[in-house]
C-alpha atoms as a PDB file:
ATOM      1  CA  UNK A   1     226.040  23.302 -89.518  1.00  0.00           C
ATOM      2  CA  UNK A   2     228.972  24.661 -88.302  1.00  0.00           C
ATOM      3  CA  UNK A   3     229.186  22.558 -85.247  1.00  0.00           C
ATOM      4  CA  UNK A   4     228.686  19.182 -87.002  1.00  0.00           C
ATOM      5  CA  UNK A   5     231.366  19.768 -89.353  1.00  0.00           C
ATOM      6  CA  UNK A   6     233.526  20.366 -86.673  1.00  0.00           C
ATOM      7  CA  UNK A   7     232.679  16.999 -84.714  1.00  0.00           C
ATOM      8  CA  UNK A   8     233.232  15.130 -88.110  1.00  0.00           C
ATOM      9  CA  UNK A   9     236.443  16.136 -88.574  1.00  0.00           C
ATOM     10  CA  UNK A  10     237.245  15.794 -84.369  1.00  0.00           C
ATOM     11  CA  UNK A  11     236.009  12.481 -84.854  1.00  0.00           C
ATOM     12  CA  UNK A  12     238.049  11.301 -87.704  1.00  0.00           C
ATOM     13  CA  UNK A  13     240.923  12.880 -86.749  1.00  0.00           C
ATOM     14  CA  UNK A  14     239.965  11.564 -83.194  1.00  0.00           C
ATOM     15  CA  UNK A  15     239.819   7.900 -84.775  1.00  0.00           C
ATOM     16  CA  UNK A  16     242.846   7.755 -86.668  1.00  0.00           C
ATOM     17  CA  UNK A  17     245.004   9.413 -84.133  1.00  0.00           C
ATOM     18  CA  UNK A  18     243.734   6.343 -81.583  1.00  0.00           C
ATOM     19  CA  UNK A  19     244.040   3.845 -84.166  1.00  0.00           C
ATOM     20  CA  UNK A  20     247.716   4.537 -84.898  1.00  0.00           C
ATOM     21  CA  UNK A  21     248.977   5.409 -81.608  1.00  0.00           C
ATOM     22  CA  UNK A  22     247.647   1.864 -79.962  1.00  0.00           C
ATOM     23  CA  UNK A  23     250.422  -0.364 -79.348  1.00  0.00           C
ATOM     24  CA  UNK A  24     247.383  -2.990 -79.339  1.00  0.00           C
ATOM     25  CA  UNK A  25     247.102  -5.784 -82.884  1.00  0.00           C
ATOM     26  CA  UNK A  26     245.108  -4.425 -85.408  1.00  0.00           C
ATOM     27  CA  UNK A  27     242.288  -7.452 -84.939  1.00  0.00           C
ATOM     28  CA  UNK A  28     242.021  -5.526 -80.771  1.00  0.00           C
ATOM     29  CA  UNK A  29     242.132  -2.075 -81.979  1.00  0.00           C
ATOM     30  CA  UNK A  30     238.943  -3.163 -84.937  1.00  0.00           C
ATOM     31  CA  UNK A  31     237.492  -4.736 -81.792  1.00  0.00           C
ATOM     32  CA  UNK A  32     237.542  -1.878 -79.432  1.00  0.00           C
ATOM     33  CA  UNK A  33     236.034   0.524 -82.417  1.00  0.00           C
ATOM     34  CA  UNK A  34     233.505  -1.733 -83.125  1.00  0.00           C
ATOM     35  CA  UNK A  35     231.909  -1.794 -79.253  1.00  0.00           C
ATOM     36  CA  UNK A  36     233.154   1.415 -79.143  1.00  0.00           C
ATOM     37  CA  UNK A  37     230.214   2.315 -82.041  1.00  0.00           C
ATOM     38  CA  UNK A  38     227.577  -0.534 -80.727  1.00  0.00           C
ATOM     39  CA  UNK A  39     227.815   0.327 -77.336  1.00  0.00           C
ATOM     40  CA  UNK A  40     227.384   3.999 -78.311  1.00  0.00           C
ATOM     41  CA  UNK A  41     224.615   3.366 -80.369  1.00  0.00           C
ATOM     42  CA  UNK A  42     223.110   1.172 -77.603  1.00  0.00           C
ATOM     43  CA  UNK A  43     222.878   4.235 -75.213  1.00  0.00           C
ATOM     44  CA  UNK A  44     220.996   6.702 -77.795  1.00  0.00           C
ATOM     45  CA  UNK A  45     218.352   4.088 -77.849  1.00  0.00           C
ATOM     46  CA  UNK A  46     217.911   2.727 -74.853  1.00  0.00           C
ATOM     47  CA  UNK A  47     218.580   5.650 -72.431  1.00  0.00           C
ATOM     48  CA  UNK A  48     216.325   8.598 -72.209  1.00  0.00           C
ATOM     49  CA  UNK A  49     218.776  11.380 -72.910  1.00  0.00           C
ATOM     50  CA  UNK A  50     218.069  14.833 -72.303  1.00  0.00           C
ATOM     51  CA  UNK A  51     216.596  17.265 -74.788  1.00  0.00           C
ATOM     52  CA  UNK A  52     218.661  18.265 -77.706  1.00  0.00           C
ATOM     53  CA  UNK A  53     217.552  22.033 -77.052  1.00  0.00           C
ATOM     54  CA  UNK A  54     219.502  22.160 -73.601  1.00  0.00           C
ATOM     55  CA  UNK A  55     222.571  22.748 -72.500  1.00  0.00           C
ATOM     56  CA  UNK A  56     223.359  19.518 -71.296  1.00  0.00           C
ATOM     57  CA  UNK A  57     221.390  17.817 -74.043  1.00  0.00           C
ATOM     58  CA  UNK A  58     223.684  19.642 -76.561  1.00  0.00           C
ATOM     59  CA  UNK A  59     226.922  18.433 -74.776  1.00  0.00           C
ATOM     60  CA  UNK A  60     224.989  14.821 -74.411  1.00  0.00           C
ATOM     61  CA  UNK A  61     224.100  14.675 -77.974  1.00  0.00           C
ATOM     62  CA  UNK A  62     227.443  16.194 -79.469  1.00  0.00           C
ATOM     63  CA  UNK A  63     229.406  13.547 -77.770  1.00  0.00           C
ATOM     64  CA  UNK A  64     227.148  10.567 -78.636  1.00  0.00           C
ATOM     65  CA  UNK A  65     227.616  12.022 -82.321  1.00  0.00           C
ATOM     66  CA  UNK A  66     231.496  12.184 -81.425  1.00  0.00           C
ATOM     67  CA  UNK A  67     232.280   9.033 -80.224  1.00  0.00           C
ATOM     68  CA  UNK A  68     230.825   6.531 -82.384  1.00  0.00           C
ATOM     69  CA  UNK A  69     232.377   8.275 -85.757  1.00  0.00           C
ATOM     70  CA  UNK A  70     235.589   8.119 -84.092  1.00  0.00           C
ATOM     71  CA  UNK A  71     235.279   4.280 -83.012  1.00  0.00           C
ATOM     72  CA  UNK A  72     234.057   3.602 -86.186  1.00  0.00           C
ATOM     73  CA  UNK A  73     236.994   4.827 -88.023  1.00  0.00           C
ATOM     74  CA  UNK A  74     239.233   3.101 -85.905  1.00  0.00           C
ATOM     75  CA  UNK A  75     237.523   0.140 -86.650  1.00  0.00           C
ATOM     76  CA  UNK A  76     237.935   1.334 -90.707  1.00  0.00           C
ATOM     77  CA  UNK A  77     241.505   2.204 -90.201  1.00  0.00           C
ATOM     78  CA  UNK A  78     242.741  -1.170 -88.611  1.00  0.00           C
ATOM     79  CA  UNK A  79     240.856  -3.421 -90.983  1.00  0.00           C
ATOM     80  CA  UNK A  80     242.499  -1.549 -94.001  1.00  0.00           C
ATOM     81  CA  UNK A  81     246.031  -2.023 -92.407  1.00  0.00           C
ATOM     82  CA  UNK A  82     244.655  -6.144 -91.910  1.00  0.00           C
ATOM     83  CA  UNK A  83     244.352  -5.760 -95.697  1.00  0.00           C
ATOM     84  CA  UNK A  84     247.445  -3.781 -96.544  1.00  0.00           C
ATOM     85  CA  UNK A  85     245.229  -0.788 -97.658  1.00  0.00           C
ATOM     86  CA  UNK A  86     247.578   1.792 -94.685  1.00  0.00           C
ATOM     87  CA  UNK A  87     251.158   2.785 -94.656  1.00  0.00           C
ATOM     88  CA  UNK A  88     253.190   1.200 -92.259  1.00  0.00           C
ATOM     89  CA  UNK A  89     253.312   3.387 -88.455  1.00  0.00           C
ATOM     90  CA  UNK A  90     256.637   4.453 -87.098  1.00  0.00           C
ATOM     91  CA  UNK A  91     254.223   4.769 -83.912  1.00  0.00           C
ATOM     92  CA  UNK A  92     254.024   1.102 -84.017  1.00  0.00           C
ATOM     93  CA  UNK A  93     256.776  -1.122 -85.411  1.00  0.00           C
ATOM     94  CA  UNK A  94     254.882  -4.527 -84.404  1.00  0.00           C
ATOM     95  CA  UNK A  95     251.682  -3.528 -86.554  1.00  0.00           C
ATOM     96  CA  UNK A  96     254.534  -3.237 -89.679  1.00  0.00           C
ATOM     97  CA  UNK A  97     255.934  -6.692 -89.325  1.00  0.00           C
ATOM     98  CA  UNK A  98     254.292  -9.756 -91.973  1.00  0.00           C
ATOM     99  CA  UNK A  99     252.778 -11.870 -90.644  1.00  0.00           C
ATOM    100  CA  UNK A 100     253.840 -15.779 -90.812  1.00  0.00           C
END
Protein backbone atom coordinates (compact mmCIF):
# COMPACT_ATOMS: atom_id res chain seq x y z
CA UNK A 1 0.00 0.00 0.00
CA UNK A 2 2.87 1.73 0.82
CA UNK A 3 4.42 1.63 -2.55
CA UNK A 4 1.35 2.90 -4.48
CA UNK A 5 1.00 5.84 -2.41
CA UNK A 6 4.33 6.66 -3.10
CA UNK A 7 3.99 6.41 -7.07
CA UNK A 8 0.79 8.63 -6.73
CA UNK A 9 2.33 11.28 -5.26
CA UNK A 10 5.81 10.73 -7.72
CA UNK A 11 3.42 10.91 -10.37
CA UNK A 12 1.62 14.04 -9.58
CA UNK A 13 4.36 15.74 -8.44
CA UNK A 14 6.11 14.17 -11.56
CA UNK A 15 3.21 15.79 -13.78
CA UNK A 16 3.05 19.13 -12.53
CA UNK A 17 6.73 19.65 -12.26
CA UNK A 18 6.79 18.72 -16.34
CA UNK A 19 3.83 20.68 -17.00
CA UNK A 20 5.23 23.93 -15.59
CA UNK A 21 8.74 23.67 -16.49
CA UNK A 22 7.86 23.15 -20.49
CA UNK A 23 8.63 26.15 -22.35
CA UNK A 24 6.11 24.35 -24.91
CA UNK A 25 2.01 26.20 -25.36
CA UNK A 26 -0.27 24.81 -23.10
CA UNK A 27 -2.51 23.18 -26.21
CA UNK A 28 1.45 20.93 -26.88
CA UNK A 29 2.07 20.27 -23.34
CA UNK A 30 -2.15 18.79 -23.03
CA UNK A 31 -1.06 17.00 -26.21
CA UNK A 32 2.05 15.31 -25.09
CA UNK A 33 0.10 14.15 -21.65
CA UNK A 34 -2.59 12.91 -23.45
CA UNK A 35 -0.34 10.25 -25.78
CA UNK A 36 1.72 10.24 -23.01
CA UNK A 37 -1.47 8.29 -21.05
CA UNK A 38 -2.90 6.49 -24.44
CA UNK A 39 0.22 5.30 -25.52
CA UNK A 40 0.87 4.00 -21.98
CA UNK A 41 -2.26 2.44 -21.73
CA UNK A 42 -1.76 0.95 -25.22
CA UNK A 43 1.33 -1.07 -23.98
CA UNK A 44 -0.45 -2.72 -20.76
CA UNK A 45 -2.84 -4.15 -23.22
CA UNK A 46 -1.31 -5.07 -26.02
CA UNK A 47 2.16 -6.25 -24.81
CA UNK A 48 2.59 -9.31 -22.73
CA UNK A 49 4.38 -7.85 -19.75
CA UNK A 50 6.04 -9.83 -17.28
CA UNK A 51 4.50 -11.14 -14.08
CA UNK A 52 3.61 -8.69 -11.43
CA UNK A 53 5.26 -11.15 -8.77
CA UNK A 54 8.88 -10.61 -10.30
CA UNK A 55 11.39 -8.45 -10.04
CA UNK A 56 11.27 -7.07 -13.29
CA UNK A 57 7.50 -7.33 -13.46
CA UNK A 58 7.39 -5.10 -10.31
CA UNK A 59 9.71 -2.42 -11.90
CA UNK A 60 7.54 -3.03 -15.34
CA UNK A 61 4.31 -2.60 -13.64
CA UNK A 62 5.33 0.33 -11.18
CA UNK A 63 6.38 2.40 -14.07
CA UNK A 64 3.38 1.69 -16.36
CA UNK A 65 1.37 2.82 -13.10
CA UNK A 66 3.90 5.90 -12.99
CA UNK A 67 3.81 7.26 -16.18
CA UNK A 68 0.38 7.52 -17.27
CA UNK A 69 -0.77 9.41 -13.82
CA UNK A 70 1.91 11.76 -14.47
CA UNK A 71 0.93 12.42 -18.29
CA UNK A 72 -2.38 12.61 -17.29
CA UNK A 73 -1.94 15.39 -14.93
CA UNK A 74 -0.03 17.25 -17.25
CA UNK A 75 -2.68 16.98 -19.52
CA UNK A 76 -5.12 18.28 -16.29
CA UNK A 77 -2.73 20.97 -15.41
CA UNK A 78 -2.40 22.67 -18.94
CA UNK A 79 -6.09 22.54 -19.76
CA UNK A 80 -6.86 24.35 -16.38
CA UNK A 81 -4.23 27.11 -17.22
CA UNK A 82 -6.27 27.12 -21.09
CA UNK A 83 -9.18 27.96 -18.76
CA UNK A 84 -7.57 30.30 -16.29
CA UNK A 85 -8.13 27.71 -13.45
CA UNK A 86 -3.63 27.94 -12.63
CA UNK A 87 -1.54 30.76 -11.39
CA UNK A 88 0.55 32.30 -13.77
CA UNK A 89 4.51 30.43 -13.98
CA UNK A 90 7.54 32.56 -13.43
CA UNK A 91 9.06 29.28 -15.17
CA UNK A 92 7.28 30.37 -18.19
CA UNK A 93 6.48 34.00 -18.97
CA UNK A 94 4.91 33.14 -22.58
CA UNK A 95 2.22 30.69 -20.96
CA UNK A 96 1.22 34.13 -18.70
CA UNK A 97 0.62 36.41 -21.61
CA UNK A 98 -3.52 36.86 -22.93
CA UNK A 99 -4.10 35.80 -25.59
CA UNK A 100 -5.45 38.11 -28.64
Amino acid sequence: MLWAATQVLIGFAAGIVLAKTMTLPEEQIALIGTVITLATWLTDEAVKLPAKDTGVGTVVHGILRFLPLAGFIMALQSLAALNGLAPLSPCRPAANRAVP
